[in-house]
PDB file of N, CA and C in Angstrom:
ATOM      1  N   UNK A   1      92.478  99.049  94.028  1.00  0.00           N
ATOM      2  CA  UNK A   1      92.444 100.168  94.943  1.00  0.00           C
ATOM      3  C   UNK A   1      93.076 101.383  94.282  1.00  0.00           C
ATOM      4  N   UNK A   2      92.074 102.232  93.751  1.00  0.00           N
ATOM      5  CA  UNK A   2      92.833 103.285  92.947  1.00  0.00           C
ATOM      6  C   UNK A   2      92.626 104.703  93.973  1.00  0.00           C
ATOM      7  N   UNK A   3      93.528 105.654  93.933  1.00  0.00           N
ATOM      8  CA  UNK A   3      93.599 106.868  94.645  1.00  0.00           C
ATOM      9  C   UNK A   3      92.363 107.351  94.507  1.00  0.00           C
ATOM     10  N   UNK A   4      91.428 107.613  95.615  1.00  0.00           N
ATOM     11  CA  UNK A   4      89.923 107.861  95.841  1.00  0.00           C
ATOM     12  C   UNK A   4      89.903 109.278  96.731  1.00  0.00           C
ATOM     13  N   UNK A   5      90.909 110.088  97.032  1.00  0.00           N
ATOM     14  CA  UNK A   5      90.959 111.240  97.948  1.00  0.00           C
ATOM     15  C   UNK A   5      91.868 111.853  97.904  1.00  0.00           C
ATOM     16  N   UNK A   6      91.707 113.044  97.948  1.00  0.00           N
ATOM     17  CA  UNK A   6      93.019 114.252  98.078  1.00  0.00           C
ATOM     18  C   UNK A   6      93.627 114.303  99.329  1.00  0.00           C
ATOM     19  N   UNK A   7      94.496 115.348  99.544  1.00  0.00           N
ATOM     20  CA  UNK A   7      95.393 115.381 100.028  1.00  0.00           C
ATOM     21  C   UNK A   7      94.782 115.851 101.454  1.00  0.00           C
ATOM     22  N   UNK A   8      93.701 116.258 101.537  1.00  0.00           N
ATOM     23  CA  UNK A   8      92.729 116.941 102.414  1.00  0.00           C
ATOM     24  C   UNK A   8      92.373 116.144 103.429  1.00  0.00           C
ATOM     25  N   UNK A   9      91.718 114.950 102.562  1.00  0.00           N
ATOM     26  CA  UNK A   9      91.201 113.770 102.990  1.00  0.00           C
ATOM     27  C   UNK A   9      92.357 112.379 104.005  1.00  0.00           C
ATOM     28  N   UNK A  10      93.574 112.874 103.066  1.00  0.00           N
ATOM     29  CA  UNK A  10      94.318 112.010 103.590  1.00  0.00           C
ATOM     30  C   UNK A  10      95.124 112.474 105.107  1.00  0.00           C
ATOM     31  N   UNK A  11      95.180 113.931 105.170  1.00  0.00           N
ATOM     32  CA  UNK A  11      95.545 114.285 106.458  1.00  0.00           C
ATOM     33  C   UNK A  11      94.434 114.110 107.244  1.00  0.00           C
ATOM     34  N   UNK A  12      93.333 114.042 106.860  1.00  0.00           N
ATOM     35  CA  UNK A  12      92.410 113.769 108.008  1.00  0.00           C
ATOM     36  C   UNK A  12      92.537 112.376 108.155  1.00  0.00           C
ATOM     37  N   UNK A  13      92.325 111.376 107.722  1.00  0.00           N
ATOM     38  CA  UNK A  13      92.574 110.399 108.018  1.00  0.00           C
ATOM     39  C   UNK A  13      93.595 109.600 109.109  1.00  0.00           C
ATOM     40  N   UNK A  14      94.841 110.768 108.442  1.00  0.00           N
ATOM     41  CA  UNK A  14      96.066 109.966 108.767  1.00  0.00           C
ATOM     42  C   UNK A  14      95.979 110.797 110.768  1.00  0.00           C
ATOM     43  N   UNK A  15      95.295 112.225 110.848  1.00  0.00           N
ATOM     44  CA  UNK A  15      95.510 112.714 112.124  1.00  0.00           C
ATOM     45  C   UNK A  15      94.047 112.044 112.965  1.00  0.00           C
ATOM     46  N   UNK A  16      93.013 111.156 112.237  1.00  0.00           N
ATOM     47  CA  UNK A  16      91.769 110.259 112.884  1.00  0.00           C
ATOM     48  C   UNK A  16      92.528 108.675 113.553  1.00  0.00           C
ATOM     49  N   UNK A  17      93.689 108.153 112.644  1.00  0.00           N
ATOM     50  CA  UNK A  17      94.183 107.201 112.568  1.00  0.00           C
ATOM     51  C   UNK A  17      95.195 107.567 113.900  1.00  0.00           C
ATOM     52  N   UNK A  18      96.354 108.668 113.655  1.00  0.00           N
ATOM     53  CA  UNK A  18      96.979 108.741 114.930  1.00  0.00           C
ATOM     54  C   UNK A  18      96.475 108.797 116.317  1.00  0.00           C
ATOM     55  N   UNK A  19      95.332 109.993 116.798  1.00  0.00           N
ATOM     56  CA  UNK A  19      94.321 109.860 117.526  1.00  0.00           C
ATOM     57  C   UNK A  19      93.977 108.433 118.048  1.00  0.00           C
ATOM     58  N   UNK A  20      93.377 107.480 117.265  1.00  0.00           N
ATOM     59  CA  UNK A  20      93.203 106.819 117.571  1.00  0.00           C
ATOM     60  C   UNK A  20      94.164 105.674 118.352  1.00  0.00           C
ATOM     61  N   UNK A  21      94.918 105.476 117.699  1.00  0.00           N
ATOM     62  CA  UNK A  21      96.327 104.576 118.323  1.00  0.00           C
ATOM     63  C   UNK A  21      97.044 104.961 119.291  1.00  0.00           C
ATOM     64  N   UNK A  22      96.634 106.573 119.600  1.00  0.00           N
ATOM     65  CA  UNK A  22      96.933 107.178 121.146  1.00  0.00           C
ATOM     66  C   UNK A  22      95.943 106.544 122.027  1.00  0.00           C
ATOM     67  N   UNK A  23      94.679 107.065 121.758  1.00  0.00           N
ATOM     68  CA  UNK A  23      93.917 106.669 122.286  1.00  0.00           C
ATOM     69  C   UNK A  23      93.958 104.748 123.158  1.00  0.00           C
ATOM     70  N   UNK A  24      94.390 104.357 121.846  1.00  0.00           N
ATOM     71  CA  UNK A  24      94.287 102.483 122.100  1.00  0.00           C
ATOM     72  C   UNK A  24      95.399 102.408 123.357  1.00  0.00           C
ATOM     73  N   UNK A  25      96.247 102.811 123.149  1.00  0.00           N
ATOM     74  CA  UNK A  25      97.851 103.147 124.038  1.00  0.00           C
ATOM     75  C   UNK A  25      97.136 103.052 125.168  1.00  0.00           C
ATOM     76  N   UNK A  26      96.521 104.505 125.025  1.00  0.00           N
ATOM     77  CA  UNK A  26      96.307 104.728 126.779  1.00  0.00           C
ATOM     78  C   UNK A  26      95.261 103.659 127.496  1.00  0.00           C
ATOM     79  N   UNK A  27      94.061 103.279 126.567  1.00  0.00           N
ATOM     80  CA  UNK A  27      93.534 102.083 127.195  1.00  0.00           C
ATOM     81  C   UNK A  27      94.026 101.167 127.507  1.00  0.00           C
ATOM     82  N   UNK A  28      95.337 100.785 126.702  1.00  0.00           N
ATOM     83  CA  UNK A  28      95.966  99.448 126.886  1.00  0.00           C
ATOM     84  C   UNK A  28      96.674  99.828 128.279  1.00  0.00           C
ATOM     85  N   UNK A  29      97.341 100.892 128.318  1.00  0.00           N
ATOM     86  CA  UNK A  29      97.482 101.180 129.769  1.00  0.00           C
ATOM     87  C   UNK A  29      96.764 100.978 130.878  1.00  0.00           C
ATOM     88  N   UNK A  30      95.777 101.818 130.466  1.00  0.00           N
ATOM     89  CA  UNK A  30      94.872 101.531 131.676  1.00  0.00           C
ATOM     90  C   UNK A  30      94.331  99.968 132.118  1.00  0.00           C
ATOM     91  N   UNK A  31      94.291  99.105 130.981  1.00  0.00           N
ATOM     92  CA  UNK A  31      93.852  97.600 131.059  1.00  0.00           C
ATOM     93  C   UNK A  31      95.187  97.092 131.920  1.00  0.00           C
ATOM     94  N   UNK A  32      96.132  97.514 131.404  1.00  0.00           N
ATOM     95  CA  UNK A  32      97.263  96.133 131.998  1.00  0.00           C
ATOM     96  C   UNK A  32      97.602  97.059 133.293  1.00  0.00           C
ATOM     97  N   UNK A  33      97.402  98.211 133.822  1.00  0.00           N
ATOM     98  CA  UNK A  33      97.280  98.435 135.107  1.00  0.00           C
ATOM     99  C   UNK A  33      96.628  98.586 136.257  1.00  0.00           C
ATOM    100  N   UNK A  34      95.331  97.569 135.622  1.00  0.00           N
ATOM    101  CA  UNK A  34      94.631  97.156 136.551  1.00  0.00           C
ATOM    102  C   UNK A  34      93.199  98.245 136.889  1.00  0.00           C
ATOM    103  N   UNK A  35      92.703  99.418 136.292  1.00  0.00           N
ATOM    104  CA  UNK A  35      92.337 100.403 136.282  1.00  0.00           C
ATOM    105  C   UNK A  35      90.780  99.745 135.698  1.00  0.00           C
ATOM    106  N   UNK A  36      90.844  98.890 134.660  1.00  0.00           N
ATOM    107  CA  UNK A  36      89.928  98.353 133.664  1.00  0.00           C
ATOM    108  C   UNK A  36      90.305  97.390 133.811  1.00  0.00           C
ATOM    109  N   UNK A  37      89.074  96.670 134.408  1.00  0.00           N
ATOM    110  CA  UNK A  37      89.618  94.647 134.724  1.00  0.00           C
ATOM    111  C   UNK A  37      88.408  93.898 133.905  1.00  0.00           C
ATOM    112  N   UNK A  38      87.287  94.400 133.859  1.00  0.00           N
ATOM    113  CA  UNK A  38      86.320  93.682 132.638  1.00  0.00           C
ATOM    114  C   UNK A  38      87.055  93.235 130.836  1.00  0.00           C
ATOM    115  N   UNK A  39      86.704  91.762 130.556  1.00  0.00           N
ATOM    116  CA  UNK A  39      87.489  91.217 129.219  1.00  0.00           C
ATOM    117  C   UNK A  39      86.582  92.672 128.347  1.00  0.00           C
ATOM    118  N   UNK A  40      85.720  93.194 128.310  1.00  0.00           N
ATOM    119  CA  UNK A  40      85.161  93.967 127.196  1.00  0.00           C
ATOM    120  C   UNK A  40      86.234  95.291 126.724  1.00  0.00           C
ATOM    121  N   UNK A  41      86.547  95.085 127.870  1.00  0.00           N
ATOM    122  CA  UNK A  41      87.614  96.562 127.640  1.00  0.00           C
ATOM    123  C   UNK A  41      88.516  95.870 126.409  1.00  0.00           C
ATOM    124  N   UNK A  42      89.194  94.667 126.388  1.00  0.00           N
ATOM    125  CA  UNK A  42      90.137  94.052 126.003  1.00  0.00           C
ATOM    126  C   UNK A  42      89.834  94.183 124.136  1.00  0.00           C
ATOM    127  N   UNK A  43      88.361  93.982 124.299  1.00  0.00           N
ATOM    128  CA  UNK A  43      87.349  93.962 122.515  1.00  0.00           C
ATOM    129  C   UNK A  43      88.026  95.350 122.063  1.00  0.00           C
ATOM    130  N   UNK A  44      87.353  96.289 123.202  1.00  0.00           N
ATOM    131  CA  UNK A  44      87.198  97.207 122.635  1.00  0.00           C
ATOM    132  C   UNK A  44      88.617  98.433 122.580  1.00  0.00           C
ATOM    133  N   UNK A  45      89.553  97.422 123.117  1.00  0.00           N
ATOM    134  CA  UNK A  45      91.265  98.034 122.515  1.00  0.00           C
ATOM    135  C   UNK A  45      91.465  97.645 121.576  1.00  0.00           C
ATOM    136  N   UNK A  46      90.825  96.162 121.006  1.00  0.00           N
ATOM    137  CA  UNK A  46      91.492  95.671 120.003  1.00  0.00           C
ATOM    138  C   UNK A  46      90.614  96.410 118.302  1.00  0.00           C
ATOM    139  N   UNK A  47      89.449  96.660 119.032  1.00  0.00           N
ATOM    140  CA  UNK A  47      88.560  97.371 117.771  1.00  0.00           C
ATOM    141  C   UNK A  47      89.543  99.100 117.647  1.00  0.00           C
ATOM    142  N   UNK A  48      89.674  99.203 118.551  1.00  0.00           N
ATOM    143  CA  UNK A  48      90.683 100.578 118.238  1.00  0.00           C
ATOM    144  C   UNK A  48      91.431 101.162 117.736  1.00  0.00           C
ATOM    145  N   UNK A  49      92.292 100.058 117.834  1.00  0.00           N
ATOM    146  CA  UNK A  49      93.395  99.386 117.227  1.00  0.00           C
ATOM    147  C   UNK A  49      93.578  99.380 116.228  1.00  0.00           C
ATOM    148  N   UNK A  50      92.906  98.660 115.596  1.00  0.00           N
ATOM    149  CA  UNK A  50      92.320  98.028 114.353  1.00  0.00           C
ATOM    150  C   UNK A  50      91.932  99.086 113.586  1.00  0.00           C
ATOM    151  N   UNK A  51      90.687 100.228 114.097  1.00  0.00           N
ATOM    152  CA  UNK A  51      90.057 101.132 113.172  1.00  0.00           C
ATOM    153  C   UNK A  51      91.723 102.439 113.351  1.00  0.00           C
ATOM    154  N   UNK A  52      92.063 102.489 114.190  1.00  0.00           N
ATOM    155  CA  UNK A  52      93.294 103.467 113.749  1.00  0.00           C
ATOM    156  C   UNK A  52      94.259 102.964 112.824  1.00  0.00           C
ATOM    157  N   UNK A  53      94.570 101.726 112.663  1.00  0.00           N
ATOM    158  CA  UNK A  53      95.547 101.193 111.333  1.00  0.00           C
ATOM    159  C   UNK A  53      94.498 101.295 110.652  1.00  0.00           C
ATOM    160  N   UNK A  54      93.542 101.176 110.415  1.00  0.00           N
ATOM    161  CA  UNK A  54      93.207 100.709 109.041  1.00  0.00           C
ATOM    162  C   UNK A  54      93.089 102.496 108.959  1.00  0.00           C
ATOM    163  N   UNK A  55      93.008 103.212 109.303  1.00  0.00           N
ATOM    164  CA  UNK A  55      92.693 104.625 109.132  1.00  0.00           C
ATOM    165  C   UNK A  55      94.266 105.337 108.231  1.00  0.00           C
ATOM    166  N   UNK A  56      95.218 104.583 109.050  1.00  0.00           N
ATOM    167  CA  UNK A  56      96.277 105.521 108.869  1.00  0.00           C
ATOM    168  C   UNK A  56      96.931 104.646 107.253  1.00  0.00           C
ATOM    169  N   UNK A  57      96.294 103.470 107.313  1.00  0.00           N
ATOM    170  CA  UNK A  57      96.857 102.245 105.731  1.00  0.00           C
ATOM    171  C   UNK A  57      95.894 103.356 104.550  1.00  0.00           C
ATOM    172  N   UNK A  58      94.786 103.998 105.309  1.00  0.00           N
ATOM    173  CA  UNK A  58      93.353 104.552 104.126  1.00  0.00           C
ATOM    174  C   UNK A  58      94.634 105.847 104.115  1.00  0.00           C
ATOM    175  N   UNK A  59      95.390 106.849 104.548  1.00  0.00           N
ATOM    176  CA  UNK A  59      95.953 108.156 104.214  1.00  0.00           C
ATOM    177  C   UNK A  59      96.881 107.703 103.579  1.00  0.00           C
ATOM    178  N   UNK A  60      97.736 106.455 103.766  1.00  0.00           N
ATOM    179  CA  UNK A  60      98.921 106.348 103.126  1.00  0.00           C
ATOM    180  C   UNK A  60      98.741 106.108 101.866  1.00  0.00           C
ATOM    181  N   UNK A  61      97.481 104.713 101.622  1.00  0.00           N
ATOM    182  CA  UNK A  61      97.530 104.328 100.173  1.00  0.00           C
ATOM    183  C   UNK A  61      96.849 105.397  99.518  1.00  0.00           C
ATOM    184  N   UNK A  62      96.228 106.536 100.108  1.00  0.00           N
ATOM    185  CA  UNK A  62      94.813 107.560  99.206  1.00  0.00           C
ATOM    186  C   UNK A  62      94.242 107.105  98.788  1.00  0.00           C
ATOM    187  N   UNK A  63      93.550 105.827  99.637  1.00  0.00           N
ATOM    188  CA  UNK A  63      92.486 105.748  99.345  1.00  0.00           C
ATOM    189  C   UNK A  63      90.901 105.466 100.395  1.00  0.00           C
ATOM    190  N   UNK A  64      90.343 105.487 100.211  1.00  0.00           N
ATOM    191  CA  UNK A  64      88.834 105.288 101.285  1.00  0.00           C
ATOM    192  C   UNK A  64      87.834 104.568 100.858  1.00  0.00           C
ATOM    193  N   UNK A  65      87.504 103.416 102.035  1.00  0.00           N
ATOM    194  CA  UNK A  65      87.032 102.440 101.578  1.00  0.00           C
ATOM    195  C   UNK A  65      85.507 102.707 101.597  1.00  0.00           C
ATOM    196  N   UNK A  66      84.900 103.729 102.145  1.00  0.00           N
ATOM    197  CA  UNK A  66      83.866 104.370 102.233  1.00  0.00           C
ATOM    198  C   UNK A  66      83.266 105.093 100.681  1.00  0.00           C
ATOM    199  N   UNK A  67      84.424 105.759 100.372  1.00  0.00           N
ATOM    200  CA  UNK A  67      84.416 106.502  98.907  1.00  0.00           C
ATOM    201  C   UNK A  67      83.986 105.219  98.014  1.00  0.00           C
ATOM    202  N   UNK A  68      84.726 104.074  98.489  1.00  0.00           N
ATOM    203  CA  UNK A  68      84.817 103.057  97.165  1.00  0.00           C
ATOM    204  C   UNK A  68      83.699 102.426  96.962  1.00  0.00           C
ATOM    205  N   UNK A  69      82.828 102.401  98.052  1.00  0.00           N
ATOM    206  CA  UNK A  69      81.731 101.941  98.243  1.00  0.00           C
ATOM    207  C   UNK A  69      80.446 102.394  97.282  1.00  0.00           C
ATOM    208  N   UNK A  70      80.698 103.745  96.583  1.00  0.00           N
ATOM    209  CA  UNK A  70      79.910 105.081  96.185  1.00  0.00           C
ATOM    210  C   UNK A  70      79.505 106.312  96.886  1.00  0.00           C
ATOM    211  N   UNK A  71      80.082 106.200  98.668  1.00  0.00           N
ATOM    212  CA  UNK A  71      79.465 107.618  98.659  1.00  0.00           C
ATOM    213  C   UNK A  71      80.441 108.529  99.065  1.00  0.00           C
ATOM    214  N   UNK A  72      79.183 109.814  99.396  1.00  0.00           N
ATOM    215  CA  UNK A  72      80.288 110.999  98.643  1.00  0.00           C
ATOM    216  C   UNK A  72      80.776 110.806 100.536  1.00  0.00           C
ATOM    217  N   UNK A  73      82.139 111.595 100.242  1.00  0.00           N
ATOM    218  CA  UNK A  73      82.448 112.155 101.883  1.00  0.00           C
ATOM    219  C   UNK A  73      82.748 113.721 101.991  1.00  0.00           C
ATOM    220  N   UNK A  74      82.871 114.295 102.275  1.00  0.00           N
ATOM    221  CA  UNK A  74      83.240 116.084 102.434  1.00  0.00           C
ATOM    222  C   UNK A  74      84.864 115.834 102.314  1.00  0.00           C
ATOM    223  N   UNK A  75      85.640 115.022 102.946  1.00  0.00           N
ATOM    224  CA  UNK A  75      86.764 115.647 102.252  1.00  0.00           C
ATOM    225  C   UNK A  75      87.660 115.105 101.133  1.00  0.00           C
TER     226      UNK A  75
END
């Protein structure tokens, strides 16, 4: 895993990654207070979750697993 993005790239990441783990928060809220009672909700906190760490692990290490793949990204 070698540094694949600037510094550009990595604040976006790291403010896609925070976003997101707000985001998961407040669903998880809304799930355990009864607001959202279907198990799908439950998937789709945990996919949230998930894509905001792995977002904010892609700004810290500089790198993108998208880039690594070969393609280009804008930032």
């Amino acid at each position: 895993m070698q540094c694949n993005i600037g510094d550009k790239g990595r604040a976006a990441r790291l403010r896609l990654g925070i976003m997101a783990m707000v985001g998961a928060a407040m669903l998880g809220g809304l799930i355990l207070g009864g607001v959202l009672s279907s198990d799908y909700w439950w998937y789709l906190f945990a996919a949230t979750t998930f894509g905001g760490a792995f977002s904010i692990f892609e700004a810290r290490a500089g790198w993108c697993i998208v880039r690594a793949m070969g393609f280009k990204t804008p930032l």
